[in-house]
Protein backbone atom coordinates (compact mmCIF):
# COMPACT_ATOMS: atom_id res chain seq x y z
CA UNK A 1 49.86 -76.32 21.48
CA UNK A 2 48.18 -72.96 22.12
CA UNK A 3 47.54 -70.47 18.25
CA UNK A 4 48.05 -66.91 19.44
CA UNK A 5 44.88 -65.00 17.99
CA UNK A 6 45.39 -62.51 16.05
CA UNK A 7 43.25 -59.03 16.90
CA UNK A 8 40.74 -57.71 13.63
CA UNK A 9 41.15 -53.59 13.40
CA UNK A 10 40.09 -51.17 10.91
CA UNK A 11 42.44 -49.29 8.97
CA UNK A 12 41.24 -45.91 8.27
CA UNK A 13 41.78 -44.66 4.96
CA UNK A 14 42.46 -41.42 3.49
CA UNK A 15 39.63 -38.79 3.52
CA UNK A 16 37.94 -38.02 0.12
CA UNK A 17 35.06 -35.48 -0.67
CA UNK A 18 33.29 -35.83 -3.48
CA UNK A 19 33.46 -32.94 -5.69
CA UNK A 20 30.55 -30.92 -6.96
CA UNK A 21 30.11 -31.74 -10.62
CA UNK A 22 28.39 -29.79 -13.14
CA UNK A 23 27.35 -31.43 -16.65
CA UNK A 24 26.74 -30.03 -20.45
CA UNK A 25 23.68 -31.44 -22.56
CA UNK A 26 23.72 -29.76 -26.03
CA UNK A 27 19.76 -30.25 -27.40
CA UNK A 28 18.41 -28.58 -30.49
CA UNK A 29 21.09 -25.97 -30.61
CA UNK A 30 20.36 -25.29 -26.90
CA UNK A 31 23.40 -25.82 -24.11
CA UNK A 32 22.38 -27.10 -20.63
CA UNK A 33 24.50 -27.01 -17.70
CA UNK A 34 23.38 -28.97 -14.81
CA UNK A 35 24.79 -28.47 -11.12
CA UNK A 36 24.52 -31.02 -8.17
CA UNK A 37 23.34 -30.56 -4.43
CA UNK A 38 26.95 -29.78 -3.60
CA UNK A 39 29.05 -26.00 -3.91
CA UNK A 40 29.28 -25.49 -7.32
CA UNK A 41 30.85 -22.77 -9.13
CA UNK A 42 31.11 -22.27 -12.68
CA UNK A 43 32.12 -18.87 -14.65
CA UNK A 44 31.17 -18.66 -18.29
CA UNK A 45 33.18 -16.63 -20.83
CA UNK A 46 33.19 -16.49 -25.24
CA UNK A 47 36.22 -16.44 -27.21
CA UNK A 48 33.92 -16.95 -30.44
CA UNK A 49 30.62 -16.78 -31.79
CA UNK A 50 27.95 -19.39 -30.67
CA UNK A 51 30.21 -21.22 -27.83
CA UNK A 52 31.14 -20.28 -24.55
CA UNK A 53 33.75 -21.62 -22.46
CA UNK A 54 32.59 -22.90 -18.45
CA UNK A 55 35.49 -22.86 -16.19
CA UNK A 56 34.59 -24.46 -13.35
CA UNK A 57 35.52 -22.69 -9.61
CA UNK A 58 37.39 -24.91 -6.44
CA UNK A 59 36.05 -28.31 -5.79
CA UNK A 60 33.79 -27.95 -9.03
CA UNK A 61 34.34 -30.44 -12.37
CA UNK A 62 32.74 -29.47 -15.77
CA UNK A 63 32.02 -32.86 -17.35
CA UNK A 64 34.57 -35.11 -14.89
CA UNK A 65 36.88 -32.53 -16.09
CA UNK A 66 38.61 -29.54 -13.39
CA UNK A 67 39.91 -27.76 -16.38
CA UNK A 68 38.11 -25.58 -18.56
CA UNK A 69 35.65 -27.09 -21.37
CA UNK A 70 33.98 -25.05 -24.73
CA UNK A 71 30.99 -25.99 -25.22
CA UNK A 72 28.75 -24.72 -28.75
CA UNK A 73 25.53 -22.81 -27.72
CA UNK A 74 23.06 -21.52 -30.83
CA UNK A 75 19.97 -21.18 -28.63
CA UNK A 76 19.04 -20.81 -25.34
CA UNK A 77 21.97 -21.08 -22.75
CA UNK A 78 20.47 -22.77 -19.32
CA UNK A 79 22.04 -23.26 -16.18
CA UNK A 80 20.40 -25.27 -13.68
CA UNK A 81 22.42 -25.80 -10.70
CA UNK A 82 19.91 -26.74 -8.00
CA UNK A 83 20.58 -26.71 -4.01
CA UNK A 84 23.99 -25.58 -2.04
CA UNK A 85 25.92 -22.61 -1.62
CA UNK A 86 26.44 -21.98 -5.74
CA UNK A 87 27.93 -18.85 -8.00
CA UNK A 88 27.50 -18.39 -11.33
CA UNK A 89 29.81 -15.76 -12.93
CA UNK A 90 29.72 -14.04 -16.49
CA UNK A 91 33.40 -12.91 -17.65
CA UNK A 92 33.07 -9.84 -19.92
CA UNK A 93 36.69 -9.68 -20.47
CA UNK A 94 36.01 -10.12 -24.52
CA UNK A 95 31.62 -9.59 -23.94
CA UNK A 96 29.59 -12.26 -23.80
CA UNK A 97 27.04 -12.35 -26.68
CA UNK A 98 24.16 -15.28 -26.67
CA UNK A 99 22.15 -16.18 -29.96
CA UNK A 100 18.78 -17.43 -27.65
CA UNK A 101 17.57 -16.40 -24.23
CA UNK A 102 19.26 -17.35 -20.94
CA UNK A 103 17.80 -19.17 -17.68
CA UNK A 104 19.77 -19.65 -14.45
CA UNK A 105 17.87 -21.73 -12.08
CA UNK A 106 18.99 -22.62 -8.95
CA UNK A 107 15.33 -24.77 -8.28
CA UNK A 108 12.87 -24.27 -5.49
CA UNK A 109 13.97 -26.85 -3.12
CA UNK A 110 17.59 -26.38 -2.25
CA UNK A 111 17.67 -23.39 0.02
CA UNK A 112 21.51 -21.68 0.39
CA UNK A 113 23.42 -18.59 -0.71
CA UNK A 114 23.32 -18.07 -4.32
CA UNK A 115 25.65 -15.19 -6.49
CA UNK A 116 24.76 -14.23 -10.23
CA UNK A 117 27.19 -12.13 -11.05
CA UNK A 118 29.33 -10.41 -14.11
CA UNK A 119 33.07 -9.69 -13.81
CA UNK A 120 35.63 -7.44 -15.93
CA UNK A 121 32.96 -5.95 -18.12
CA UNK A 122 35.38 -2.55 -18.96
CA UNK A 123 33.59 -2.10 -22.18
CA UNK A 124 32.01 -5.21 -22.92
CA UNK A 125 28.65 -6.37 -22.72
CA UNK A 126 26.50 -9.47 -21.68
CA UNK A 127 24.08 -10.14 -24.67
CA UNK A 128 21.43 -12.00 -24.45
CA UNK A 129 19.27 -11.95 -27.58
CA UNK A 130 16.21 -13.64 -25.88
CA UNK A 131 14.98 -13.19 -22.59
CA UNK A 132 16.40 -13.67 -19.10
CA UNK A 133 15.07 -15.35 -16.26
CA UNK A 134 16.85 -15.91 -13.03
CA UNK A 135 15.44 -17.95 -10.41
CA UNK A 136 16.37 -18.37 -7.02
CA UNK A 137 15.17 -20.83 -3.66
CA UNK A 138 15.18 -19.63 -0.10
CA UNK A 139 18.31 -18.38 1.04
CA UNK A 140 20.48 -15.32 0.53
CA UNK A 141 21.24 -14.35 -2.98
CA UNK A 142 23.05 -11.50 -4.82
CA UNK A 143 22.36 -10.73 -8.52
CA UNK A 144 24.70 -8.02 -10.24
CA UNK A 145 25.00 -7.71 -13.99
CA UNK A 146 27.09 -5.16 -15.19
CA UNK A 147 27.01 -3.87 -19.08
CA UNK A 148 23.84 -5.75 -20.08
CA UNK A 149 21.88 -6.18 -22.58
CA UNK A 150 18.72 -7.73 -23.09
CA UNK A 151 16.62 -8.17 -26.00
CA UNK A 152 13.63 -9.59 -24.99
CA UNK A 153 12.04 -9.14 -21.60
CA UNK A 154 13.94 -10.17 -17.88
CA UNK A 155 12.48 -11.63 -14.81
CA UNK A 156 13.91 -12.56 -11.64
CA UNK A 157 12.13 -14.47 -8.61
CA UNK A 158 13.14 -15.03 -4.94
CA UNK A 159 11.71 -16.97 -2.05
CA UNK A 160 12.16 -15.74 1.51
CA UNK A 161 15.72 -14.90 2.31
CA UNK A 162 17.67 -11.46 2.08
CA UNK A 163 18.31 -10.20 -1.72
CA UNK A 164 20.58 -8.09 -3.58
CA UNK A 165 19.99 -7.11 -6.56
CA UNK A 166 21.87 -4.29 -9.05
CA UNK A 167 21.85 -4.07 -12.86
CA UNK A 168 23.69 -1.01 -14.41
CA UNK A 169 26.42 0.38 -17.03
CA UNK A 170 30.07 1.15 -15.99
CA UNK A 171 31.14 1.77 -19.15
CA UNK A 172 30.54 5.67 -18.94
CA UNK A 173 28.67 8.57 -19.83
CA UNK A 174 26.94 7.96 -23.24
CA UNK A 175 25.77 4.77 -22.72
CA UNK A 176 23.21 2.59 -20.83
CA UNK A 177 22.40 -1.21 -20.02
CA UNK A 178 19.60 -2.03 -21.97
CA UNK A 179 16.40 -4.45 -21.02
CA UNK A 180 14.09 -4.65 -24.28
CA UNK A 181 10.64 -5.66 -22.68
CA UNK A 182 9.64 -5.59 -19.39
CA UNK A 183 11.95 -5.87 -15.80
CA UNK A 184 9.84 -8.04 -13.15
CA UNK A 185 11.47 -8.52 -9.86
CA UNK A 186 9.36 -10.43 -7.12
CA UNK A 187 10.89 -11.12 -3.55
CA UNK A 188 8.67 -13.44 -1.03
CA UNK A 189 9.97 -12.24 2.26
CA UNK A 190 13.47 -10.66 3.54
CA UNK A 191 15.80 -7.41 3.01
CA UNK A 192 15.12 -6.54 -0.65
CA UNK A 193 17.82 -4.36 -1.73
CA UNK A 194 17.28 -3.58 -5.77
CA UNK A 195 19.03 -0.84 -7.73
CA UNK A 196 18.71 -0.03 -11.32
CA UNK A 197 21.68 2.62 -12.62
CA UNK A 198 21.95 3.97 -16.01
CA UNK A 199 19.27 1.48 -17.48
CA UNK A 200 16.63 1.59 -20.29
CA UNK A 201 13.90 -0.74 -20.36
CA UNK A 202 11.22 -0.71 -22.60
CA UNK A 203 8.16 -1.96 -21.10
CA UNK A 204 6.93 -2.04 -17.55
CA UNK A 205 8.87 -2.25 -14.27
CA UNK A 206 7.70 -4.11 -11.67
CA UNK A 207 9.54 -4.83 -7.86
CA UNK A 208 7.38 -6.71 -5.77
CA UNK A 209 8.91 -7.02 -2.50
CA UNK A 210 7.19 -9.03 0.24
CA UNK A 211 7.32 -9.02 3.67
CA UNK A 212 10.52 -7.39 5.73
CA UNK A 213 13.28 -9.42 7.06
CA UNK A 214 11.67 -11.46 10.58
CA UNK A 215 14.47 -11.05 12.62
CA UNK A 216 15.00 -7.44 12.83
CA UNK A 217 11.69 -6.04 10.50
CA UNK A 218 14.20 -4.73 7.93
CA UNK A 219 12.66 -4.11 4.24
CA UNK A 220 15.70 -3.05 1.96
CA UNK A 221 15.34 -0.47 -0.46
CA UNK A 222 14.76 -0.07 -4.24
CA UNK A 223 16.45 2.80 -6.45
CA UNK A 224 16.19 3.76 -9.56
CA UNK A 225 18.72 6.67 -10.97
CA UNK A 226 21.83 7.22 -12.80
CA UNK A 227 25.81 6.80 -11.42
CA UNK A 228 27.28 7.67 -15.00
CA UNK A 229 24.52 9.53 -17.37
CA UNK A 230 23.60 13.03 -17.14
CA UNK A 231 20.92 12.05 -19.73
CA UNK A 232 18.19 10.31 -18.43
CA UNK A 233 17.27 6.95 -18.95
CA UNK A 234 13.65 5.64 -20.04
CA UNK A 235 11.38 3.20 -19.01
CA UNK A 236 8.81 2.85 -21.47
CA UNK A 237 5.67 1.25 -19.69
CA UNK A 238 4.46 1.64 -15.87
CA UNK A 239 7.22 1.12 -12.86
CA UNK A 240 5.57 -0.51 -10.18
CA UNK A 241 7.32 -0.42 -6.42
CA UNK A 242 5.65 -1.93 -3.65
CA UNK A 243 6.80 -3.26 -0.19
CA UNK A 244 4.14 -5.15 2.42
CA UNK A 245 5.92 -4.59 5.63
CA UNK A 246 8.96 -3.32 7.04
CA UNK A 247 11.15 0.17 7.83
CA UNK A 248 13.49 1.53 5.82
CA UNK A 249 15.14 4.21 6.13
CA UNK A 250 16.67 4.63 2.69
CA UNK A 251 13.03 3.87 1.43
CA UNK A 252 12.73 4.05 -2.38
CA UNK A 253 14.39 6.36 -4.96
CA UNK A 254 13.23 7.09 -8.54
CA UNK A 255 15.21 9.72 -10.60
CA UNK A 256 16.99 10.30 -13.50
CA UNK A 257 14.21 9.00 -15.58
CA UNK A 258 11.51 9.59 -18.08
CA UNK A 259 8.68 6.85 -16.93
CA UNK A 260 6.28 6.96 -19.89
CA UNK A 261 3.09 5.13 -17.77
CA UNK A 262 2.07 6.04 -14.68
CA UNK A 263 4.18 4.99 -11.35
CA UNK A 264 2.74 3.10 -8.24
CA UNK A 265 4.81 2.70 -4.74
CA UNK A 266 3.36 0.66 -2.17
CA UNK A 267 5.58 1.89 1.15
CA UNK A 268 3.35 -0.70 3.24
CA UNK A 269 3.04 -0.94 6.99
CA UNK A 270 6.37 -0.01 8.49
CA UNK A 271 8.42 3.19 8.64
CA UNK A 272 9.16 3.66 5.07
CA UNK A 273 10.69 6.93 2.65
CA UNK A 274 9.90 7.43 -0.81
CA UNK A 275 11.72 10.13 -3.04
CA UNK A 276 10.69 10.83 -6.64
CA UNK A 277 13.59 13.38 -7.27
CA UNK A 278 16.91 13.56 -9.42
CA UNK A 279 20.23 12.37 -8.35
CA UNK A 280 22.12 12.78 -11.14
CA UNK A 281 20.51 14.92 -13.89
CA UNK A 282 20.14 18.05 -13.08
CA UNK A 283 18.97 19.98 -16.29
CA UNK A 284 15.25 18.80 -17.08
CA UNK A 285 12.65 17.29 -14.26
CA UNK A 286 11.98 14.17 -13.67
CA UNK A 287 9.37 12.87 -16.53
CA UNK A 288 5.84 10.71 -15.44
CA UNK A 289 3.92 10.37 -18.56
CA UNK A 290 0.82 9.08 -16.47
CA UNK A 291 -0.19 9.26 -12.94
CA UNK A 292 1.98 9.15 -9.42
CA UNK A 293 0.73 7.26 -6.97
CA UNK A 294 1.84 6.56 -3.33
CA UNK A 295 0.08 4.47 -0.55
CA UNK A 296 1.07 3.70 3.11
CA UNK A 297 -0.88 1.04 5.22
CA UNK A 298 -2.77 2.46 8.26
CA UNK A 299 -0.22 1.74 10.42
CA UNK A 300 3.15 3.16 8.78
CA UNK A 301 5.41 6.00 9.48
CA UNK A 302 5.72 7.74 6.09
CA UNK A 303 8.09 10.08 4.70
CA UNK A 304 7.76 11.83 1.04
CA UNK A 305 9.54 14.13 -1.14
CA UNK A 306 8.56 15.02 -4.47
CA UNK A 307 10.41 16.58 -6.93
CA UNK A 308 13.99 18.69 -5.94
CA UNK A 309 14.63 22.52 -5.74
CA UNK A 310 15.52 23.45 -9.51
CA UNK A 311 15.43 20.69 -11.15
CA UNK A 312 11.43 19.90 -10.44
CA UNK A 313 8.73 16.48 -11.45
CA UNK A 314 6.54 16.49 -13.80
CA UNK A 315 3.45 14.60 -14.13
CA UNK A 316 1.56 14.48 -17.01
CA UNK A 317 -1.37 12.37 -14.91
CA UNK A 318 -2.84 12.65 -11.23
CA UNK A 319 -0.42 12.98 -8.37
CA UNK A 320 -2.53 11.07 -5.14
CA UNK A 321 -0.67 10.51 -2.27
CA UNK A 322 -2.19 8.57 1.10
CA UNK A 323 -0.60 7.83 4.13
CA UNK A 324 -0.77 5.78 7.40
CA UNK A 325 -1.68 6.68 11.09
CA UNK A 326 1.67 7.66 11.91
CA UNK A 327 3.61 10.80 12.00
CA UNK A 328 3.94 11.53 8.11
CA UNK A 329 5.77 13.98 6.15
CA UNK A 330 5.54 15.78 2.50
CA UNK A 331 8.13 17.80 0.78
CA UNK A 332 6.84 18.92 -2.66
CA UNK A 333 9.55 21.16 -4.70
CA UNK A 334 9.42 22.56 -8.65
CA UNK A 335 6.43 19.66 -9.16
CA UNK A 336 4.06 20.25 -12.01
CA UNK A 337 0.80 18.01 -11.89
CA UNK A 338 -0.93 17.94 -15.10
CA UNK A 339 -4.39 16.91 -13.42
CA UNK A 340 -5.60 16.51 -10.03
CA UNK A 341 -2.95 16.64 -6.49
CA UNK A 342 -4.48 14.65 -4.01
CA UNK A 343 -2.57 14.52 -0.57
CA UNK A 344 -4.49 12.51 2.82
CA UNK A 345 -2.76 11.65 5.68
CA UNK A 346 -3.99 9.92 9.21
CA UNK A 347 -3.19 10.19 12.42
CA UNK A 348 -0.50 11.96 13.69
CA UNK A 349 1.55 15.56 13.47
CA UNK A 350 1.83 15.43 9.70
CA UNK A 351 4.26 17.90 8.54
CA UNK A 352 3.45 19.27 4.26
CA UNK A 353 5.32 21.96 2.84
CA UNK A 354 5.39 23.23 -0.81
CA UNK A 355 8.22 25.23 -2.46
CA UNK A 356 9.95 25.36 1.16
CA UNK A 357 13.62 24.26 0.27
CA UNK A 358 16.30 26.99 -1.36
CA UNK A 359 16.43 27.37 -5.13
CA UNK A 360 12.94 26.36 -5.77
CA UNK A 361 11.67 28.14 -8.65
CA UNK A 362 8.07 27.05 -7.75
CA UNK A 363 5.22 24.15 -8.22
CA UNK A 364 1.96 24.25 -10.85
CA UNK A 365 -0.71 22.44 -9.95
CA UNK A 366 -3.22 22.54 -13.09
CA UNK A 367 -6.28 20.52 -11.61
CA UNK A 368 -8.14 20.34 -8.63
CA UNK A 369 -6.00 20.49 -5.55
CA UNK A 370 -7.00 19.00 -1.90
CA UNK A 371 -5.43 17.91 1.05
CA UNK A 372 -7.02 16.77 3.78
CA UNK A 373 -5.25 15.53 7.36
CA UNK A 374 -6.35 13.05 10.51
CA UNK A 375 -6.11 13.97 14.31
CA UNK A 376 -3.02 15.30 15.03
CA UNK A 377 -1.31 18.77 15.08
CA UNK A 378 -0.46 19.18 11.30
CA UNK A 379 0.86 21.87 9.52
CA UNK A 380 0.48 22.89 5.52
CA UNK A 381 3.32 25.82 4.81
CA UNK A 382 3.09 26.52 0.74
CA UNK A 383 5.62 28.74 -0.01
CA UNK A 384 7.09 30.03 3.25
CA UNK A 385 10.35 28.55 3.51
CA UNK A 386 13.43 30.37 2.28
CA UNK A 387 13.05 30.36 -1.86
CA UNK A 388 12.13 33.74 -1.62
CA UNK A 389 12.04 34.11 -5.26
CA UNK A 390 9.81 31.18 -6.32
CA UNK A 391 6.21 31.20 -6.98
CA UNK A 392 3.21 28.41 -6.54
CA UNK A 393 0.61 28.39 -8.84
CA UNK A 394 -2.97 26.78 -8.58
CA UNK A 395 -5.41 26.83 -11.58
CA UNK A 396 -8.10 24.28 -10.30
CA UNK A 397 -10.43 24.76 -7.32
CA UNK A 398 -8.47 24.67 -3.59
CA UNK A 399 -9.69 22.48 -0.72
CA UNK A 400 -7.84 22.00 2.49
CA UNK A 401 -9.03 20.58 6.23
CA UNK A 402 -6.35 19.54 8.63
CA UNK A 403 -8.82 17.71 10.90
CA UNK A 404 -8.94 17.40 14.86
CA UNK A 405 -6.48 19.17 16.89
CA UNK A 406 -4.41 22.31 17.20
CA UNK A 407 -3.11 22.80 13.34
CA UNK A 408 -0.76 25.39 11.35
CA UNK A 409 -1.53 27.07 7.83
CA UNK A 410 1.41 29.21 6.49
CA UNK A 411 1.24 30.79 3.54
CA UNK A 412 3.37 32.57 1.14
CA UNK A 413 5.50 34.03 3.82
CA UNK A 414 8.62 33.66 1.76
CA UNK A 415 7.98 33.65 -2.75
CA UNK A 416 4.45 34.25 -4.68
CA UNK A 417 1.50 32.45 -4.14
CA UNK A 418 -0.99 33.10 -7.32
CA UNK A 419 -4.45 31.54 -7.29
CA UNK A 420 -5.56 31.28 -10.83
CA UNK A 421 -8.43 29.37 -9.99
CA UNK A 422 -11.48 30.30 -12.07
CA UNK A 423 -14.07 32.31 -10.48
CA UNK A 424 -16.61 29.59 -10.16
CA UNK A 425 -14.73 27.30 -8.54
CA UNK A 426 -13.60 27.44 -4.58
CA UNK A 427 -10.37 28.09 -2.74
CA UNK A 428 -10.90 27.11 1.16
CA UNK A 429 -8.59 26.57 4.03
CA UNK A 430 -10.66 24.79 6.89
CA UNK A 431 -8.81 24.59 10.09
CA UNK A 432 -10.64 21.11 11.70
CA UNK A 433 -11.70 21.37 15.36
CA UNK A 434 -8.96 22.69 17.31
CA UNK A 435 -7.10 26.09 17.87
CA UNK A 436 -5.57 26.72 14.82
CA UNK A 437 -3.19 29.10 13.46
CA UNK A 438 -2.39 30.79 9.87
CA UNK A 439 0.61 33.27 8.90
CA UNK A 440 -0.43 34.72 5.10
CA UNK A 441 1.31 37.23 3.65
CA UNK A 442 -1.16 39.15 1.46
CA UNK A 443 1.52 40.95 -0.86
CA UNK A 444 2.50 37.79 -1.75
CA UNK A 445 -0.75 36.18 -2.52
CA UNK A 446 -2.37 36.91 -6.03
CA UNK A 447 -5.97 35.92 -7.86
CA UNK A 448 -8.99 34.11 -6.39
CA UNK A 449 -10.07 34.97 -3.37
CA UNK A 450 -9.35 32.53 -0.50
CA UNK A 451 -11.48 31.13 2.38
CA UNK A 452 -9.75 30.27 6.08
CA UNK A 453 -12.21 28.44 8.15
CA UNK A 454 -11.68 28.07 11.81
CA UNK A 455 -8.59 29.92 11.98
């Protein structure tokens, strides 16, 4: 008698994915919420003092739980939620207010695309009575916090990977976010976008962006101003800008701002703008308490504009400005240098004009004033554009070359031009090699006595 066999198969089962999970540790008054290597997303709101509540997003649990949990918190809140595509939101719908500092992590070895973000602020605020640190692993991340307020210092570090990153106020004229020691902001390499609107911070300002984006040389820009405030915000140490490669177009903005220290941009090696001007503000000048300084490497394609037509910069330090080996260009309107205006340039048709845009009312340079261009047909016009009513003024000595090739000098063809340079001290225009050209209009031109060599 023959058994019929009987054929073995595999039944396949339904599919189940493992959910990202994200657990609370409460230690020494301190709450610690700890992601996984999957897609989490958490957002963390307040009802009451010292607790917050983490609702956890799609395919997240809080604690084995996919509801929300409350959770106390009377330190430091932490949020580690290591590698994956993660979010972490802050609901301002009734303000957030924490007793110690705040740390979101997201680790160094998980790379992925990582939000920080606030949501419904309206009129609330995220408090953070310690400092804030925000740290972030290769990968694409976006950082906007909205109505904050910071008592100690904040810093925030990317690897490489594009970044966006945007603090401000939208609750209206009147008020600003707040950071109460110093802003650092370092990016290793990638499209660094950072803004800063209607924001006070009381120490130093740093954004240290790295090297531009690889695939298309892209460098971001950083800006500094006001969307709400017709009263300007303050930073109370040094702001520091600096980029090591890349073009931008939009370049870097500061206005709307009294900088107490001095303030250092670093365009770097690619075609790069800088604009120290107001945006917003319109009746006082920009504020630099120290010195202004702006450098572009060798190779770069610079553009500059300092100050705005009526509302004006002032600098209470140096104003030095150097350039690469590219085609450069400096606009200079209403800017009042307490000390010495330095302005070099390489290589290249350079293009500098003072007091050339409509409605200037006129730049003061109080120290020693030079400028001094590389090969290239450059021009210098001071004060022959179409404010026909403003006047430049220059109270230190006066020294100008253009360098090598065919160059232009106009002067005072349009306002006043008045050299109050003392008597001992010299006010030259040198040419360079080349066949040069200069258009003065004598009426217009007051005090010392000026030199034009090889024109």
């Amino acid at each position: 008698m023959r058994t019929k066999s009987r054929r073995l198969g595999i039944e396949l089962l339904e599919g189940r994915e493992v959910p990202a999970a994200v657990f609370s540790v409460f230690s020494n008054g301190a709450l610690f919420l700890l992601g996984s290597t999957q897609t989490d997303s958490i957002t963390v709101s307040q009802a009451g003092p010292n607790q917050v509540t983490i609702t956890p997003g799609a395919g997240t649990t809080i604690d084995g739980s996919a509801g929300s949990v409350t959770r106390p918190v009377f330190g430091a809140l932490v949020i580690r939620m290591g590698a994956g595509n993660d979010t972490v939101n802050f609901d301002l719908s009734n303000g957030i207010t924490l007793p110690g500092s705040l740390v979101v992590d997201y680790g160094t070895a998980g790379t992925g695309t990582k939000t920080t973000t606030t949501t419904n602020a309206g009129q609330f605020e995220l408090q953070v009575r310690g400092g804030l640190g925000i740290r972030y692993a290769a990968g694409d991340v976006t950082t906007r916090l909205d109505n904050l307020r910071v008592l100690g210092g904040m810093t925030v570090t990317h690897a490489a990977g594009d970044s966006s990153l945007r603090i401000d106020n939208v609750r209206g004229a009147g008020l600003f976010s707040a950071i109460g020691g110093g802003l650092m902001v370092t990016n290793a390499q990638g499209k660094a976008d950072n803004t800063l609107l209607d924001t006070n911070v009381g120490g130093s300002v740093t954004f240290g962006n790295g090297k531009a984006r690889a695939a298309d040389n892209a460098a971001g820009s950083t800006t500094i101003s006001n969307a709400n405030n017709t009263a300007r915000a303050i930073i109370g140490g040094t702001l520091l800008i600096s980029n090591l490669s890349g073009d931008s177009t939009v370049g870097n903005t500061v206005g709307d701002v009294i900088v107490r220290g001095g303030v250092a941009m670093n365009l770097g090696s690619g075609q790069f703008k800088a604009t120290v001007a107001d945006v917003k503000v319109t009746d006082s000048p920009v504020s630099i308490g120290g010195s202004l300084t702006i450098r572009g490497a060798l190779a770069g394609q610079h553009t500059v504009a300092l100050g705005g037509a009526g509302t004006g910069l002032r600098v209470g330090g140096n104003v030095s400005v150097a350039l690469g080996g590219r085609d450069a260009s400096v606009a200079i309107n209403d800017l009042t240098v307490g000390m010495a205006t330095a302005i070099a340039t390489g290589a290249g048709a350079d293009v500098i004009t003072i007091d050339g845009a409509a409605g200037a009312i006129g730049s003061s340079f109080n120290g020693a004033f030079a400028v001094r261009t590389g090969a290239g047909a450059d021009s210098l016009t001071i004060n022959g554009g179409s404010a026909t009513t403003s006047t430049t003024t220059f109270r230190g000595a006066v020294g100008v070359n253009l360098g090598a090739d065919n160059d232009t000098l106009t002067v005072a063809t349009a306002g006043k031009v008045r050299f109050l340079t003392p008597a001992s001290l010299p006010v030259t225009f040198g040419g360079g090699l080349g066949t040069n050209t200069k258009s003065v209009t004598v009426g217009n031109v007051t005090g010392h006595k000026q030199a034009y060599v090889n024109f």
